[in-house]
PDB file of N, CA and C in Angstrom:
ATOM      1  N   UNK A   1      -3.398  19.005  26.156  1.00  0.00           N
ATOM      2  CA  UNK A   1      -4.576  18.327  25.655  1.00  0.00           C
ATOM      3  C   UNK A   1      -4.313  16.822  25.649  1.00  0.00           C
ATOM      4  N   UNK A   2      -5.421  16.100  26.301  1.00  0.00           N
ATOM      5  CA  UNK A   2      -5.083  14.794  26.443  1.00  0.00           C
ATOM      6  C   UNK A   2      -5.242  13.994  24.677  1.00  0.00           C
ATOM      7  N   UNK A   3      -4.425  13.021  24.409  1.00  0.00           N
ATOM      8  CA  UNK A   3      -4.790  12.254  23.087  1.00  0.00           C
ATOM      9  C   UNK A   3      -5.996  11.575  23.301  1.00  0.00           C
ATOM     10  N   UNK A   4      -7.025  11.901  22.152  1.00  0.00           N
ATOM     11  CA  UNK A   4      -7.747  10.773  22.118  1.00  0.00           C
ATOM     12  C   UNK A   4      -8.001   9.525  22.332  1.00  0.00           C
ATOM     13  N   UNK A   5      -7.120   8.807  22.005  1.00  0.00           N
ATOM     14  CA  UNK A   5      -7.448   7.475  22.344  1.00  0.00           C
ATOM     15  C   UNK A   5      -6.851   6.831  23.479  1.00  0.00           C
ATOM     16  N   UNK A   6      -6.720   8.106  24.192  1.00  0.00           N
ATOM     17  CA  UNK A   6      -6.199   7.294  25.678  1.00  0.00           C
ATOM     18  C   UNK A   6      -8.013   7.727  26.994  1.00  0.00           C
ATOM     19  N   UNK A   7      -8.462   8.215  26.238  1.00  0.00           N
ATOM     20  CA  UNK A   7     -10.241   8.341  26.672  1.00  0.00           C
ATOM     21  C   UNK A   7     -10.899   7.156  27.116  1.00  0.00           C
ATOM     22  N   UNK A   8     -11.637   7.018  27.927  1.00  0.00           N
ATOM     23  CA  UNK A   8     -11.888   5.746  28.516  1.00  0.00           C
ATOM     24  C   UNK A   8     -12.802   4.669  27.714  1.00  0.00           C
ATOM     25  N   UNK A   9     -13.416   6.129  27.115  1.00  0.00           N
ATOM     26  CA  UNK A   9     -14.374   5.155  25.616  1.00  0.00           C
ATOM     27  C   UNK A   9     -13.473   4.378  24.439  1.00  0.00           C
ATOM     28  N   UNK A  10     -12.463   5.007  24.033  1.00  0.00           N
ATOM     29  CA  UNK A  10     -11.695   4.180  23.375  1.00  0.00           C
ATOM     30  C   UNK A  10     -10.930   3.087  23.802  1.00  0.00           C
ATOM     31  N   UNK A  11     -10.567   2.893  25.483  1.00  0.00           N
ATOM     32  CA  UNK A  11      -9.584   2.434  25.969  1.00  0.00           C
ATOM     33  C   UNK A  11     -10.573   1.013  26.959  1.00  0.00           C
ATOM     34  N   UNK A  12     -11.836   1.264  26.687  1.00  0.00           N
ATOM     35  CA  UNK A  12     -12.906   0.507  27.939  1.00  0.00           C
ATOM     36  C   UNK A  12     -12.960  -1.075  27.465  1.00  0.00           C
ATOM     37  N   UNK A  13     -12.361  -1.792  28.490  1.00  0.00           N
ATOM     38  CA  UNK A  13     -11.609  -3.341  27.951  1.00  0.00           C
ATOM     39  C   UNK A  13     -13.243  -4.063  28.303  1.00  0.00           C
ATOM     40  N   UNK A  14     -14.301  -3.129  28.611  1.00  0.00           N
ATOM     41  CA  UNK A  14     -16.193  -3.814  28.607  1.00  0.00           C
ATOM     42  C   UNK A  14     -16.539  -3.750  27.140  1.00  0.00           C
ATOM     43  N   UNK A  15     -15.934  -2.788  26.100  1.00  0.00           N
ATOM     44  CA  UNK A  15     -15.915  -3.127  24.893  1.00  0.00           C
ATOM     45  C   UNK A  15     -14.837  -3.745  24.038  1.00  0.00           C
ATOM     46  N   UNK A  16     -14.614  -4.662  23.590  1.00  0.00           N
ATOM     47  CA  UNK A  16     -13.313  -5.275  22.980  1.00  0.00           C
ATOM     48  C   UNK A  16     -13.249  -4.691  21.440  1.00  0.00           C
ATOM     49  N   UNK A  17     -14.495  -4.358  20.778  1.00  0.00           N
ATOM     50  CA  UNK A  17     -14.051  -3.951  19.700  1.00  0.00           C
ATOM     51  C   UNK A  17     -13.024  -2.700  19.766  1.00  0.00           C
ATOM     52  N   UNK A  18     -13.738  -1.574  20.525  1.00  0.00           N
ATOM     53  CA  UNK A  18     -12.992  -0.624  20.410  1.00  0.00           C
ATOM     54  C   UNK A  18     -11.578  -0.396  21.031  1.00  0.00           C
ATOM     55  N   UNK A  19     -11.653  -1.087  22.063  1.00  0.00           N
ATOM     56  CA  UNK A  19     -10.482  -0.967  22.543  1.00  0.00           C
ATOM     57  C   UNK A  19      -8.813  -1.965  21.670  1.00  0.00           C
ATOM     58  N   UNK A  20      -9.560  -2.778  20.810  1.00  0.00           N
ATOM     59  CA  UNK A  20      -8.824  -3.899  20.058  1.00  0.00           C
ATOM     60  C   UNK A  20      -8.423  -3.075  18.647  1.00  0.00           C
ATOM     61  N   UNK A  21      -9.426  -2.254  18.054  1.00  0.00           N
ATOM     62  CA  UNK A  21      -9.061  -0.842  17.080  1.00  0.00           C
ATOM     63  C   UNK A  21      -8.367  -0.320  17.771  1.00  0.00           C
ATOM     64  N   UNK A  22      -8.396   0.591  18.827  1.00  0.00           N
ATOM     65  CA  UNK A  22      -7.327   1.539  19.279  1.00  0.00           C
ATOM     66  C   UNK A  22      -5.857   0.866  19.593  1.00  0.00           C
ATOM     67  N   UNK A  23      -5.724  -0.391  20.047  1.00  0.00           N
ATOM     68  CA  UNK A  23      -4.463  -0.936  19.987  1.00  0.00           C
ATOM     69  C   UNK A  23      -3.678  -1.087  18.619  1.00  0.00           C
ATOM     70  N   UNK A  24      -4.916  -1.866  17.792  1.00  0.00           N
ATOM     71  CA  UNK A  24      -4.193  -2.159  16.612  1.00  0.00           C
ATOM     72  C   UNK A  24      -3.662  -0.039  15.894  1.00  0.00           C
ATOM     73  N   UNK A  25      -4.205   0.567  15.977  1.00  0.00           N
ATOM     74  CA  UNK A  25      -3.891   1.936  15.544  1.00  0.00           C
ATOM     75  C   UNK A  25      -2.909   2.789  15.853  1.00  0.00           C
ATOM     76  N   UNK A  26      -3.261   2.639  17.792  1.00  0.00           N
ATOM     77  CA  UNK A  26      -2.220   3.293  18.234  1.00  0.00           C
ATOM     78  C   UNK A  26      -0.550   2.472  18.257  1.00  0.00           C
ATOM     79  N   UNK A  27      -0.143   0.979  18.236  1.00  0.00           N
ATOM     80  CA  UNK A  27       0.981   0.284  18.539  1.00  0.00           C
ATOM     81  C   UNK A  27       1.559   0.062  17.130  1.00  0.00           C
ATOM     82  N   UNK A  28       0.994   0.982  16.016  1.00  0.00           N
ATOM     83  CA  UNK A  28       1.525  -0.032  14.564  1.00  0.00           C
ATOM     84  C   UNK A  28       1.440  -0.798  14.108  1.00  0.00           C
ATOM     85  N   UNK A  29       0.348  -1.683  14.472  1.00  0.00           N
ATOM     86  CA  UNK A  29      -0.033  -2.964  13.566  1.00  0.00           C
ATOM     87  C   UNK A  29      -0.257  -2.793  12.297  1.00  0.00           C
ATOM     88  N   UNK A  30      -0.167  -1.513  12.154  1.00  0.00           N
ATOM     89  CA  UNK A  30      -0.942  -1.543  10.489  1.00  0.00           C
ATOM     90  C   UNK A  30      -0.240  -0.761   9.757  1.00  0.00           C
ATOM     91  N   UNK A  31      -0.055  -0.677   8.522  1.00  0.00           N
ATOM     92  CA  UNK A  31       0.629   0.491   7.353  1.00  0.00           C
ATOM     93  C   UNK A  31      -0.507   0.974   6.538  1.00  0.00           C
ATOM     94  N   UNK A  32      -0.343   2.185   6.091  1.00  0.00           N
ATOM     95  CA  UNK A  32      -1.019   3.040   5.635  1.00  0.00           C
ATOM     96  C   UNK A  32      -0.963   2.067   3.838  1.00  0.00           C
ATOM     97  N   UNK A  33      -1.548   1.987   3.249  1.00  0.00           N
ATOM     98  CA  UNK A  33      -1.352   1.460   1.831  1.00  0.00           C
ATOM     99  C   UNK A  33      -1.011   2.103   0.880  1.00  0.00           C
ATOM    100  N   UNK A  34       0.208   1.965  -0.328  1.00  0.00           N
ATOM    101  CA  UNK A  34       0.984   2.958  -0.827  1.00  0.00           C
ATOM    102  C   UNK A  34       0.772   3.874  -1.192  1.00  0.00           C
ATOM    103  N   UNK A  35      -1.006   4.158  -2.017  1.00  0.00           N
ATOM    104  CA  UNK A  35      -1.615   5.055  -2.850  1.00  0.00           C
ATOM    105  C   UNK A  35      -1.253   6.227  -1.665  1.00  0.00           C
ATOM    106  N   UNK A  36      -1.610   6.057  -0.258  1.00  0.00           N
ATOM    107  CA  UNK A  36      -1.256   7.270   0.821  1.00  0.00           C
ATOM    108  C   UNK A  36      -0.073   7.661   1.133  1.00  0.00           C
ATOM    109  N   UNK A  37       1.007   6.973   1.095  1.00  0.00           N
ATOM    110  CA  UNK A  37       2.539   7.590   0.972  1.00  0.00           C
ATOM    111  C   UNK A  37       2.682   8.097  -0.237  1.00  0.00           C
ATOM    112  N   UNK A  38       2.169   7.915  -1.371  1.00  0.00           N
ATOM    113  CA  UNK A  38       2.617   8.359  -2.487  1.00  0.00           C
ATOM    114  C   UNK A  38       1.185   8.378  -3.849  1.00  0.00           C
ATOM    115  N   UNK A  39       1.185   9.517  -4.090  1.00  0.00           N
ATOM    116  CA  UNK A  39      -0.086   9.176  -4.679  1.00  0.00           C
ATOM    117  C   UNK A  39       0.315   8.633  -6.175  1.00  0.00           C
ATOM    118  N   UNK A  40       1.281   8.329  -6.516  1.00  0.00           N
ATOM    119  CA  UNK A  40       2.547   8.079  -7.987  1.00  0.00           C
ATOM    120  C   UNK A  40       1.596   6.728  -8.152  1.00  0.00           C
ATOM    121  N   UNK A  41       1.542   5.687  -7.004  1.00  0.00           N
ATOM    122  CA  UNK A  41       1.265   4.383  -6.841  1.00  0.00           C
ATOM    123  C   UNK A  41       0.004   4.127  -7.269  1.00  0.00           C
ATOM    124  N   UNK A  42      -0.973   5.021  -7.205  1.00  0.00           N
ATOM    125  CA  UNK A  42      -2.385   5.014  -7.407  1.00  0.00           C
ATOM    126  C   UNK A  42      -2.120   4.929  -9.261  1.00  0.00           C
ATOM    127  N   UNK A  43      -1.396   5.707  -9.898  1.00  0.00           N
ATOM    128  CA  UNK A  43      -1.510   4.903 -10.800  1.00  0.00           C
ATOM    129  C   UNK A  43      -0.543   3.747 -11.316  1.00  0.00           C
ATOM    130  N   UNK A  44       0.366   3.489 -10.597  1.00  0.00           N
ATOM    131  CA  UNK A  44       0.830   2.051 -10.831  1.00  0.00           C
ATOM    132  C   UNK A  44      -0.254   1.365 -10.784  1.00  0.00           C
ATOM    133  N   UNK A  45      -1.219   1.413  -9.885  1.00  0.00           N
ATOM    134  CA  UNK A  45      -2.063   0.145  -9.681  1.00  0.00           C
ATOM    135  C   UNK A  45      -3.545   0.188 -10.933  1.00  0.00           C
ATOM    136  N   UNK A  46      -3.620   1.651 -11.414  1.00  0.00           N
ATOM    137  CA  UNK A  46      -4.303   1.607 -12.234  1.00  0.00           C
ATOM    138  C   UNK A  46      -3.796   0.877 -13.295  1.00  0.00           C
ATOM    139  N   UNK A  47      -2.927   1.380 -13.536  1.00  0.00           N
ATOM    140  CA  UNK A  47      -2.222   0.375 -14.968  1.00  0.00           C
ATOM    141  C   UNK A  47      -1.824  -0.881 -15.126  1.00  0.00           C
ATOM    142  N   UNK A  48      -2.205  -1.638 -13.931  1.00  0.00           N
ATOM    143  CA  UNK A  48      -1.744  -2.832 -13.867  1.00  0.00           C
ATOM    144  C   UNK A  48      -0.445  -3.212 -14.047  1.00  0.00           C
ATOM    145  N   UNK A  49       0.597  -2.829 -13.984  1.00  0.00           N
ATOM    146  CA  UNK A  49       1.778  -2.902 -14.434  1.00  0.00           C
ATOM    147  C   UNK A  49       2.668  -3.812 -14.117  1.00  0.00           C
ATOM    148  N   UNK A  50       2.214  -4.445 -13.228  1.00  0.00           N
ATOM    149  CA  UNK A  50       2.415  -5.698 -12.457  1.00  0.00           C
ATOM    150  C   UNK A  50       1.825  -7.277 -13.042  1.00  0.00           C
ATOM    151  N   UNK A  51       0.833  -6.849 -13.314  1.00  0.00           N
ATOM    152  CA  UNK A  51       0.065  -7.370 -13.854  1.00  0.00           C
ATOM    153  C   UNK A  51       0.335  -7.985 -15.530  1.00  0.00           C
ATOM    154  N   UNK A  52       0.433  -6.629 -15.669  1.00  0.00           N
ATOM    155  CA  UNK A  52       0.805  -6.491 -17.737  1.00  0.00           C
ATOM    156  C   UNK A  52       2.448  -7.360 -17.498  1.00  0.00           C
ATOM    157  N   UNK A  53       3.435  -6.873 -16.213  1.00  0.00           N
ATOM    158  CA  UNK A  53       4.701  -8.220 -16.757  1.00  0.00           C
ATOM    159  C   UNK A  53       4.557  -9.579 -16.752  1.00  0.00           C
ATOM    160  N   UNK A  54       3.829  -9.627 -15.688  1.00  0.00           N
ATOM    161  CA  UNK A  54       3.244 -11.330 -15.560  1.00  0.00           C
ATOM    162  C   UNK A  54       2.896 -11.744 -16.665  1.00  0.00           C
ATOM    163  N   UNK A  55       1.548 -10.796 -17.121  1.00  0.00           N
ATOM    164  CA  UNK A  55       1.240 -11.397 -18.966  1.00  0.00           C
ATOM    165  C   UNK A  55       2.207 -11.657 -20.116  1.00  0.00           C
ATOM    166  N   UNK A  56       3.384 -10.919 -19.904  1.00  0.00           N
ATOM    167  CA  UNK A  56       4.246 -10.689 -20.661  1.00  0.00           C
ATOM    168  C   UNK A  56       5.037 -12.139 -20.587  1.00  0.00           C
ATOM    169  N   UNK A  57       5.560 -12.477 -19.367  1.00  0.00           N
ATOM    170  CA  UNK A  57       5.866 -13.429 -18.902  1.00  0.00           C
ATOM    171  C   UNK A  57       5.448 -15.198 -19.531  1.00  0.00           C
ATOM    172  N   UNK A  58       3.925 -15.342 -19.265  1.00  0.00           N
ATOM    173  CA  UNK A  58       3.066 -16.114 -19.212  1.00  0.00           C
ATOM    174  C   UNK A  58       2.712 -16.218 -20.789  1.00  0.00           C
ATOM    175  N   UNK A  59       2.316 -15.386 -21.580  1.00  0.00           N
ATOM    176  CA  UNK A  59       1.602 -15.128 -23.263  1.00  0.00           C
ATOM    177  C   UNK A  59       3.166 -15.089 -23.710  1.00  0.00           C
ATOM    178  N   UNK A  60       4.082 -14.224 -23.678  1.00  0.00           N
ATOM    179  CA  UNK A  60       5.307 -13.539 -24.862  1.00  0.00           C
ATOM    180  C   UNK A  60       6.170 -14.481 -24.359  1.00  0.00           C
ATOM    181  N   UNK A  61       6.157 -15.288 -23.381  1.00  0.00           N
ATOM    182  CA  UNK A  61       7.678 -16.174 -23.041  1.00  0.00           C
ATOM    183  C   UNK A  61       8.705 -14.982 -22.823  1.00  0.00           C
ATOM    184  N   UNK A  62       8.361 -13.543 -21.758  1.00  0.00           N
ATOM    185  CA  UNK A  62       9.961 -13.560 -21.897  1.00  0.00           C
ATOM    186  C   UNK A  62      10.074 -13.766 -20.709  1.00  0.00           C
ATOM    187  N   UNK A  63      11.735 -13.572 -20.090  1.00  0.00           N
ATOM    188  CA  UNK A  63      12.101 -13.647 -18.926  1.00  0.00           C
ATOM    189  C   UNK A  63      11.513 -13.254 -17.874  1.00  0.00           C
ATOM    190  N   UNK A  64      11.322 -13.183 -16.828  1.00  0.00           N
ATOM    191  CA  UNK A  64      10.816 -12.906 -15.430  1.00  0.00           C
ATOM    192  C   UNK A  64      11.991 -11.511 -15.202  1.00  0.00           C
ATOM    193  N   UNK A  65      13.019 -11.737 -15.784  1.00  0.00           N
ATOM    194  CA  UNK A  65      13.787 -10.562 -15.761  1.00  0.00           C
ATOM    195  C   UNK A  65      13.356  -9.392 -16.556  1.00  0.00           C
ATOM    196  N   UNK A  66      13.363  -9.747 -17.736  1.00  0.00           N
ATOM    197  CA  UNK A  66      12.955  -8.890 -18.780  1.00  0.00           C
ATOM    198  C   UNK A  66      11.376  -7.795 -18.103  1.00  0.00           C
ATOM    199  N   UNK A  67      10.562  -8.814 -17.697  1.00  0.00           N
ATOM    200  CA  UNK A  67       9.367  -8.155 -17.889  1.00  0.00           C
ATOM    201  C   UNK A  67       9.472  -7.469 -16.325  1.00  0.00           C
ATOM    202  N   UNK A  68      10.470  -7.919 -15.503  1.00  0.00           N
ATOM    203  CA  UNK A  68      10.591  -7.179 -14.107  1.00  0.00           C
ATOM    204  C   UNK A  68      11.447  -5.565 -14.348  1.00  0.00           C
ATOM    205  N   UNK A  69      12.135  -5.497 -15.342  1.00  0.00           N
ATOM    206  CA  UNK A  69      12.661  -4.627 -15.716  1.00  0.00           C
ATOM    207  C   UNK A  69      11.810  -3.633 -16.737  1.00  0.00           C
ATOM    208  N   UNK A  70      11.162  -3.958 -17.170  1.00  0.00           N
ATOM    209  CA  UNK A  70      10.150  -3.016 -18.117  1.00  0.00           C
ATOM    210  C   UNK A  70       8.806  -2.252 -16.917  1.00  0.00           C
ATOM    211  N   UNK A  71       8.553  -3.479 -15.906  1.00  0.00           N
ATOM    212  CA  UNK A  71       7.685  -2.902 -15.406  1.00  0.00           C
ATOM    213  C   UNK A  71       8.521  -1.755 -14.273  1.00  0.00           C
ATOM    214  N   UNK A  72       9.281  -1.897 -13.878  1.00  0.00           N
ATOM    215  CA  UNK A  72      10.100  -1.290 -13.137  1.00  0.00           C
ATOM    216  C   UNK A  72      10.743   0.149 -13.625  1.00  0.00           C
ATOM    217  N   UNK A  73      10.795  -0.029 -15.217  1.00  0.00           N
ATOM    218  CA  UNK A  73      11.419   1.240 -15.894  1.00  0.00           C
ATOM    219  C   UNK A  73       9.880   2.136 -15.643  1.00  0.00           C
ATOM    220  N   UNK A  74       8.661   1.571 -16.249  1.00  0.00           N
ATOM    221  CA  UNK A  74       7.963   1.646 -16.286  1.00  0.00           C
ATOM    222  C   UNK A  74       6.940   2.680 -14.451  1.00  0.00           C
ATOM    223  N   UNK A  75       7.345   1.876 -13.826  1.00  0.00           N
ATOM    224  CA  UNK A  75       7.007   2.830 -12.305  1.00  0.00           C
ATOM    225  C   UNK A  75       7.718   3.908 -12.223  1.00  0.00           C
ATOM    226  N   UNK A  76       9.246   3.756 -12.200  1.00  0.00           N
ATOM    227  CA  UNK A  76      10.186   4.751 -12.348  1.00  0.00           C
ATOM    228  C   UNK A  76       9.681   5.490 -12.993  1.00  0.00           C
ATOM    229  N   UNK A  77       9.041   5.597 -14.230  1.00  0.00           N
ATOM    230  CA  UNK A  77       8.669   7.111 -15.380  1.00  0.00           C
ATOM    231  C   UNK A  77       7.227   7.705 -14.752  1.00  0.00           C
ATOM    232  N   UNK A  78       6.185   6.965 -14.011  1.00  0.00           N
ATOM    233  CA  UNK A  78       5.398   7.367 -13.310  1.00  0.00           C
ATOM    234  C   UNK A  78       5.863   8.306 -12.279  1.00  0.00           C
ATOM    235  N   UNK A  79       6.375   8.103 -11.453  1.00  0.00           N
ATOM    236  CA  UNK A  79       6.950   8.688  -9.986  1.00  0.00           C
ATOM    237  C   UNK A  79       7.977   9.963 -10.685  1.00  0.00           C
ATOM    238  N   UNK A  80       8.419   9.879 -11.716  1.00  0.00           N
ATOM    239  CA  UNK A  80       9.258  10.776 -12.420  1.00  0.00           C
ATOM    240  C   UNK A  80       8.107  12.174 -12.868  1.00  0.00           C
ATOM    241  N   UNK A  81       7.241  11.618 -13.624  1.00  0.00           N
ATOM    242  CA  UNK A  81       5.949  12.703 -13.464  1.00  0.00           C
ATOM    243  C   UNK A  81       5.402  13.425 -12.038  1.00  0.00           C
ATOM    244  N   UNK A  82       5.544  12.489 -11.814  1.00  0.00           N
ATOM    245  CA  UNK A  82       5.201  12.965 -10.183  1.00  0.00           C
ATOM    246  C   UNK A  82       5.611  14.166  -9.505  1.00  0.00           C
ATOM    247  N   UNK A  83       7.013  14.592  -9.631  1.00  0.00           N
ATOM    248  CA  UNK A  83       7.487  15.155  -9.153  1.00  0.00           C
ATOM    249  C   UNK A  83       7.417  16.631  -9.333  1.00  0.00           C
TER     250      UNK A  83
END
């Protein structure tokens, strides 16, 4: 069975959109975004957790260490559910 996107409609250099999608798709230009490798991440990003150290950072004065390490313990116990 031939792959799709080697079809002349996907591959037809008289259309540039499509054929400029099928490059960027088929050669790796692109990464999938984390929530799809891992669905753990979907709620990192709900929780802002990234977010909440920066505040921590910025409002509480603490270290850039400190609050990189809380948010970090913090993903770790997510992905730990995960499993």
């Amino acid at each position: 069975m031939k792959p799709v996107w080697k079809d002349l409609f996907w591959t037809n250099p008289a259309d540039p959109h499509l054929s400029t999608a099928t490059q960027t798709l088929t050669k790796g230009l692109t990464r999938p975004f984390c929530i799809v490798q891992n669905p753990a991440y979907s709620l990192v990003l709900e929780e802002n957790v990234w977010s909440k150290a920066l505040n921590r950072i910025v409002v509480n004065s603490i270290s850039p260490e400190q609050a990189a390490d809380t948010a970090i313990e913090r993903i770790k116990q997510i992905f730990d559910e995960w499993q």
